[in-house]
Protein backbone atom coordinates (compact mmCIF):
# COMPACT_ATOMS: atom_id res chain seq x y z
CA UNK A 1 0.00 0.00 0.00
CA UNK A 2 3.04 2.26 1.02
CA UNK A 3 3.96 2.49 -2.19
CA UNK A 4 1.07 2.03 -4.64
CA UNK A 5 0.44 5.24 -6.77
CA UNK A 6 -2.78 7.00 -6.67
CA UNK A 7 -3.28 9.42 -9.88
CA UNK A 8 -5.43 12.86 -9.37
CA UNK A 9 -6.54 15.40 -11.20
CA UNK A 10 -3.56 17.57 -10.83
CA UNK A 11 -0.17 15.29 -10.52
CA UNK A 12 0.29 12.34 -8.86
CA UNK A 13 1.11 10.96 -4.94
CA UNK A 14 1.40 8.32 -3.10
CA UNK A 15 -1.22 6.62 -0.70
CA UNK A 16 1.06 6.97 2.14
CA UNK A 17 0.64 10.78 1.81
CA UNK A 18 -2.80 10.49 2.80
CA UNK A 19 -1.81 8.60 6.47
CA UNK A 20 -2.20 10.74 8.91
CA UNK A 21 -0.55 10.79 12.30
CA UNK A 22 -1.79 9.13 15.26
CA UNK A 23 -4.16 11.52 17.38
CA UNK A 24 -2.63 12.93 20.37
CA UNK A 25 -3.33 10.69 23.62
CA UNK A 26 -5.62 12.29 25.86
CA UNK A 27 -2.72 12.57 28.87
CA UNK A 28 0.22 12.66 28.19
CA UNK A 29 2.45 12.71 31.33
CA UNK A 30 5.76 11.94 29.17
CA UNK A 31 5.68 15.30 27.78
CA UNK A 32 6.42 16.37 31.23
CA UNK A 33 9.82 14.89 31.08
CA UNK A 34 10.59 16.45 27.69
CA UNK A 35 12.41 19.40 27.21
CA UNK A 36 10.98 20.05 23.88
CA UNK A 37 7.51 20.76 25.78
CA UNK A 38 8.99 23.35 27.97
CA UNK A 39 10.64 24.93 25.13
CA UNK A 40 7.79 25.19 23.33
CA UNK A 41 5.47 26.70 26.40
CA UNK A 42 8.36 29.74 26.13
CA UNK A 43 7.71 29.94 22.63
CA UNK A 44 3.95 30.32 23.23
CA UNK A 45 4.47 32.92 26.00
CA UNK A 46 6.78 35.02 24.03
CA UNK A 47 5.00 35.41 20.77
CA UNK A 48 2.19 35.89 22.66
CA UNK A 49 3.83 38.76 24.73
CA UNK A 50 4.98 40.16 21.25
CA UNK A 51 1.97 39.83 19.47
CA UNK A 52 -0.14 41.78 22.19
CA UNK A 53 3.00 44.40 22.92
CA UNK A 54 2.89 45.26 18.98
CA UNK A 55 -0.83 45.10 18.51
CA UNK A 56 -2.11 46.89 21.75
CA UNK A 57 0.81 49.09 20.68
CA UNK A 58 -0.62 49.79 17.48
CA UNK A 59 -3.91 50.77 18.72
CA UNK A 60 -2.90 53.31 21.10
CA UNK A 61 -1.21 55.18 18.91
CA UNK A 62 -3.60 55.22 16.65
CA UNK A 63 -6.30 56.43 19.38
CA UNK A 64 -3.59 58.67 20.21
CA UNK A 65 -2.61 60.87 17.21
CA UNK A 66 -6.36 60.56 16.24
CA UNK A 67 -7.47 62.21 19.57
CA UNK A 68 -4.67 65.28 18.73
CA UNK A 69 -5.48 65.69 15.18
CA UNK A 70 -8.74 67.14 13.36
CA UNK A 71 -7.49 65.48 10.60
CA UNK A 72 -9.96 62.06 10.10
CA UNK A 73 -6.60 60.44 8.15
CA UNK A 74 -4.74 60.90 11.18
CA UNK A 75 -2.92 57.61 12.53
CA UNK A 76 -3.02 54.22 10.77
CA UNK A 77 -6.96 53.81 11.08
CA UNK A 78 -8.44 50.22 11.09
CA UNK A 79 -6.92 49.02 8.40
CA UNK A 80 -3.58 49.60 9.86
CA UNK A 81 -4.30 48.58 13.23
CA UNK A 82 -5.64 44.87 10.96
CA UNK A 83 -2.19 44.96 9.92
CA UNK A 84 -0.55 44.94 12.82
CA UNK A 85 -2.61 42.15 13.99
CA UNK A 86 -2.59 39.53 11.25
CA UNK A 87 0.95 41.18 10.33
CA UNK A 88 2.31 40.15 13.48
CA UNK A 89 0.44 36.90 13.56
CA UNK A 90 2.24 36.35 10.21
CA UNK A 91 5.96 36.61 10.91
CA UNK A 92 5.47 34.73 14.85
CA UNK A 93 3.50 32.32 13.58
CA UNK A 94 6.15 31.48 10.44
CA UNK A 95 9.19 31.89 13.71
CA UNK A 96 7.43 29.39 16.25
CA UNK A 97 5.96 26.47 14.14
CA UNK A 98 8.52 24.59 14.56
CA UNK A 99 8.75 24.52 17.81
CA UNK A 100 5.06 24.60 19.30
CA UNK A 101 3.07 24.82 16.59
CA UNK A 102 2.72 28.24 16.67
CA UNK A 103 -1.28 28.57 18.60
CA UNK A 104 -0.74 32.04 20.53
CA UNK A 105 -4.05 31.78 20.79
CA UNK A 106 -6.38 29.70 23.29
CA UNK A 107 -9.04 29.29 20.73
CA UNK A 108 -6.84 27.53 17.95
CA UNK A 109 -5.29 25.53 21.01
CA UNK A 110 -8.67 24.00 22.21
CA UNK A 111 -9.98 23.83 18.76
CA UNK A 112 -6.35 21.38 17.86
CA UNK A 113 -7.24 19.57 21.27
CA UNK A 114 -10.87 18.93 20.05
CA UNK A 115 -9.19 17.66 16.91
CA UNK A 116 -7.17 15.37 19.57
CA UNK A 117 -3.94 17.26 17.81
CA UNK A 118 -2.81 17.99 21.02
CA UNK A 119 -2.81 16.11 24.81
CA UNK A 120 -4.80 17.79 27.50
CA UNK A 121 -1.69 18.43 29.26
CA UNK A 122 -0.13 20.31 26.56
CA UNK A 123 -3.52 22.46 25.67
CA UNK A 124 -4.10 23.49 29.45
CA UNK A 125 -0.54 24.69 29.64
CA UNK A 126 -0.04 26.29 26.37
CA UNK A 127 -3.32 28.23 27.23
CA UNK A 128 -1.65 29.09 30.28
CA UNK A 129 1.64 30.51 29.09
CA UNK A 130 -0.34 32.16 26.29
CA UNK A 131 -2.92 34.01 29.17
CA UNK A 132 0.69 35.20 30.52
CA UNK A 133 2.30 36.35 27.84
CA UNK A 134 -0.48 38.46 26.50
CA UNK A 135 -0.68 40.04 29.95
CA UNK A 136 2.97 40.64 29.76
CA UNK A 137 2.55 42.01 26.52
CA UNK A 138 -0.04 44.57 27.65
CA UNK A 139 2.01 45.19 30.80
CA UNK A 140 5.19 46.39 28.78
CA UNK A 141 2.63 48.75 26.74
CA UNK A 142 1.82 50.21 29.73
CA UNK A 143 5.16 50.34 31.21
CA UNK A 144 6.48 52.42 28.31
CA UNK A 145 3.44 54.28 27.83
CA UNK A 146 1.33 54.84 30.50
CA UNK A 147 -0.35 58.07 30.12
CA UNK A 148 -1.47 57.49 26.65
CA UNK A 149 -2.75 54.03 27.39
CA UNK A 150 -4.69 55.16 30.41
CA UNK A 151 -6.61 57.81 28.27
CA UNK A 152 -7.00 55.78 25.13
CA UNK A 153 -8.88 52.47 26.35
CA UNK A 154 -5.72 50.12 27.07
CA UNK A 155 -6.66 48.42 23.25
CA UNK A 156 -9.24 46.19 25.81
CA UNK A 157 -12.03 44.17 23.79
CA UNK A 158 -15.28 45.67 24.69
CA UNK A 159 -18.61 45.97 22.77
CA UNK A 160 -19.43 48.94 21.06
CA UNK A 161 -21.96 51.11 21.69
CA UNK A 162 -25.23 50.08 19.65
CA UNK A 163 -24.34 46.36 19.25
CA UNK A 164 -26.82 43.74 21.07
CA UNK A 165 -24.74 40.91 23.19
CA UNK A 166 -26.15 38.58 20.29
CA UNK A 167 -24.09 40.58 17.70
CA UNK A 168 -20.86 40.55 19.75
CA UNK A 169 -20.95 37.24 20.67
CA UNK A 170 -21.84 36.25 17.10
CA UNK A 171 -19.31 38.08 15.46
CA UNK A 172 -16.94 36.15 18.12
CA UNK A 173 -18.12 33.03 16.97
CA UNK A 174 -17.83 33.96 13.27
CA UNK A 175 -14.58 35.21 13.58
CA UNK A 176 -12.90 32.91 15.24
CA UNK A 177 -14.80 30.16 13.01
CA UNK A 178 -12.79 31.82 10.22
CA UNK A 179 -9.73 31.82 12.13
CA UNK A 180 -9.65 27.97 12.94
CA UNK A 181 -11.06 26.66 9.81
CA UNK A 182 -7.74 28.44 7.96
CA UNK A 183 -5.44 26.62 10.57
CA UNK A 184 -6.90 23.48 10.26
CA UNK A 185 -6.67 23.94 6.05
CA UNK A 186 -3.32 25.59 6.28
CA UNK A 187 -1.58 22.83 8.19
CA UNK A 188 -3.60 19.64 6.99
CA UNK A 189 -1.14 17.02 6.21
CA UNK A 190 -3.04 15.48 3.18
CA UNK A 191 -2.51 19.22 1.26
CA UNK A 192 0.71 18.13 0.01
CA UNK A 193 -0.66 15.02 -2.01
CA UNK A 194 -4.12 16.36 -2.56
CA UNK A 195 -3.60 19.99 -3.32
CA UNK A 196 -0.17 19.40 -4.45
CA UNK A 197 -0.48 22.16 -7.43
CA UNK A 198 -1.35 24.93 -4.52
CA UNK A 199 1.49 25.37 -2.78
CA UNK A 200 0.98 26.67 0.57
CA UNK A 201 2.90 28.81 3.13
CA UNK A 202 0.57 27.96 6.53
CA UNK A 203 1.92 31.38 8.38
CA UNK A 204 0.61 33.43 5.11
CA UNK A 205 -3.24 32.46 5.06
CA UNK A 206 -3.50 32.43 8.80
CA UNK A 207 -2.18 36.03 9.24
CA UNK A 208 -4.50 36.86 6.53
CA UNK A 209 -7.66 35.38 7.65
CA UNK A 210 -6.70 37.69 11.20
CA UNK A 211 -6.49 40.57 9.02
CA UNK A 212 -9.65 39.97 7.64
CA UNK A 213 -11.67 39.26 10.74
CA UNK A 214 -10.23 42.48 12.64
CA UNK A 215 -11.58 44.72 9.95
CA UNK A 216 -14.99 43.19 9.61
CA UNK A 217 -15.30 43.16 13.34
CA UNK A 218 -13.30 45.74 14.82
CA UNK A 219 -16.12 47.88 14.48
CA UNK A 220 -18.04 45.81 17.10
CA UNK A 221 -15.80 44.17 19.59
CA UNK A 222 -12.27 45.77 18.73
CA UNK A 223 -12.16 42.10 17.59
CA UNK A 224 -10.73 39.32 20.36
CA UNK A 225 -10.54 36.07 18.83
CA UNK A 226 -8.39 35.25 21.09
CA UNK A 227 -9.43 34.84 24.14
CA UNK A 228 -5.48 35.90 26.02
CA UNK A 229 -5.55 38.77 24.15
CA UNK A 230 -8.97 39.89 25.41
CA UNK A 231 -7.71 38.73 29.02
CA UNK A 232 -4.64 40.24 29.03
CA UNK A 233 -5.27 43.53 28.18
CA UNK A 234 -8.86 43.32 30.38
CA UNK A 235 -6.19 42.43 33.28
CA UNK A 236 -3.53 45.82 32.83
CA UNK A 237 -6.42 48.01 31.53
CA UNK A 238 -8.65 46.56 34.87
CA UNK A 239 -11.82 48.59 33.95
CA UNK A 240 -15.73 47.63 34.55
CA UNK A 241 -16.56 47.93 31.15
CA UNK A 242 -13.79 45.53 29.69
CA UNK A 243 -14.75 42.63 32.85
CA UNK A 244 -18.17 42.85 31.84
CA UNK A 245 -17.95 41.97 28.84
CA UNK A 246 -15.41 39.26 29.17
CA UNK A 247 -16.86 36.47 29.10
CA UNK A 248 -18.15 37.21 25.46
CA UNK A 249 -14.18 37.15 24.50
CA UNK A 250 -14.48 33.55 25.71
CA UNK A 251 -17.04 31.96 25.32
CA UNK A 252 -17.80 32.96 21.31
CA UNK A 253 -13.80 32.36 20.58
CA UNK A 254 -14.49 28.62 22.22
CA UNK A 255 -17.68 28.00 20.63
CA UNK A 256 -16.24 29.30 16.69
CA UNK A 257 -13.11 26.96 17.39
CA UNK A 258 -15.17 23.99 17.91
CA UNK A 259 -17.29 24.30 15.46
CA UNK A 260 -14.46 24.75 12.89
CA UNK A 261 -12.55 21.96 14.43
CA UNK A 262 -16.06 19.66 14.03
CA UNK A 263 -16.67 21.01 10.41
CA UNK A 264 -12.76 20.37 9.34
CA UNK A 265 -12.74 16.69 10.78
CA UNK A 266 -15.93 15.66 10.80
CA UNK A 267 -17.07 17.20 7.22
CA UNK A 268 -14.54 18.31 5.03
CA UNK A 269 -12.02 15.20 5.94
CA UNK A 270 -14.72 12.31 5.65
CA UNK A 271 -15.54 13.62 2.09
CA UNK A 272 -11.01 13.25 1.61
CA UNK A 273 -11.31 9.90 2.81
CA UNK A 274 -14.62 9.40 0.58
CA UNK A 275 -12.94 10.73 -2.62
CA UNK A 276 -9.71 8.59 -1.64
CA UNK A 277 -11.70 5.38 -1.21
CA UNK A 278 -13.27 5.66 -4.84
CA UNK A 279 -9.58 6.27 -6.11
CA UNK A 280 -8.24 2.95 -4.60
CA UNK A 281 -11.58 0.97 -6.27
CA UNK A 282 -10.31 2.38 -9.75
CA UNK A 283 -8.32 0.01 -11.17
């Protein structure tokens, strides 16, 4: 079987390109004992504590030169401040893929755990170090800049004015849906055989699919996603407003990751291994 050839519509590959790995056990205690699990829990907290430092970053300054210009133009607007987000999801998630995976983000975590790509032990403590580094992240924006975060929101997730709790939580859902459903496609193993003629660089549609989500959504929740971004800035910034609305910035980000994870494995995968069994009847 390892070696019988399977033609497609574009090229050809091998059946063996179509195993995929064994799921992740559900505990994993060996891990413990590894030191490529601790490395990669420091490469979760650090791009995590980068990706909120540039991002919260971003938006401040932007709030900032807006508030001391008439000028409408002033700053980088929401497009920029989409930029810096998927931007820097982009270039952290291309520098720590290799090592963890590259999550830096609870949502895509629990939707990989869901997909049993991941133990327990290693979703509940990359969630973890990612809850830290985003707080560590807002805490250096703070640290630098104090006064201007303090007037200008501290970049904290909250709903906007005029939006129900059913919008916010929906465009949560939605958004993250998007999010987790471009991992999943952007890192399936079978790509390489079945999509061979659409070469793929995973880093590249997942920092675009952020991009897209913060501008159709900034608008409504300032966009979260990700639920240790919401937390972490919620945490430094410490206002009402931003705790009250919290638990939208978790529970829609859970709910869109399952979902996605349920509709990759359960949907678009069965009809792989549909379209795969009809190519091994051929003769």
């Amino acid at each position: 079987m390892a070696g019988k050839e399977v033609i497609a519509e574009h090229g050809s590959f091998t059946a063996k390109d179509y195993h995929d790995p064994p799921p992740a056990p559900l505990v994993d205690a060996v891990e413990l004992r590894k030191w490529s699990f601790y490395r990669a829990l420091i490469a979760e907290f650090i791009a995590t504590l980068l990706f909120l430092y540039i991002g919260v970053l971003t938006v401040i300054g932007y709030k900032s030169q807006t508030a001391a210009s008439p000028d409408p133009c002033a700053g980088v607007g929401i497009l920029g401040i989409a930029w810096a987000f998927g931007g820097m999801i982009f270039v952290l998630v291309y520098c720590t893929a290799g090592i963890s995976g590259g999550h830096i983000n609870p949502a895509v975590t629990f939707g990989l755990f869901l997909a049993r790509k991941v133990s327990l032990i290693r979703a509940v403590t990359y969630m973890v170090a990612q809850c830290l580094g985003a707080i560590c992240g807002v805490g250096l924006v703070k640290a630098f800049q104090k006064t201007y975060y303090n007037q200008n929101g501290g970049g904290a997730n909250e709903l906007a004015d005029g939006y129900s709790t059913g919008v916010g939580l929906g465009a949560e859902i939605i958004g993250t849906f998007v999010l987790v459903y471009t991992v999943f496609s952007a890192t399936d193993p079978k790509r390489k055989a079945r999509d061979s003629h659409v070469p793929v660089l995973a880093p590249l549609p997942i920092g675009f699919a952020v991009f897209m989500v913060h501008l159709a959504t900034i608008p409504i929740t300032g966009t979260g996603i990700n639920p240790a971004r919401s937390l972490g800035a919620a945490v430094i910034y410490n206002q009402s407003k931003a705790w009250d609305d919290q638990w939208i910035f978790w529970v829609g980000p859970f709910i869109g990751a399952a979902i996605a994870a349920f509709h990759h494995q359960f949907i678009l995968r069965a009809g792989a291994v549909k379209a795969l069994s009809s190519f091994r009847s051929n003769p």
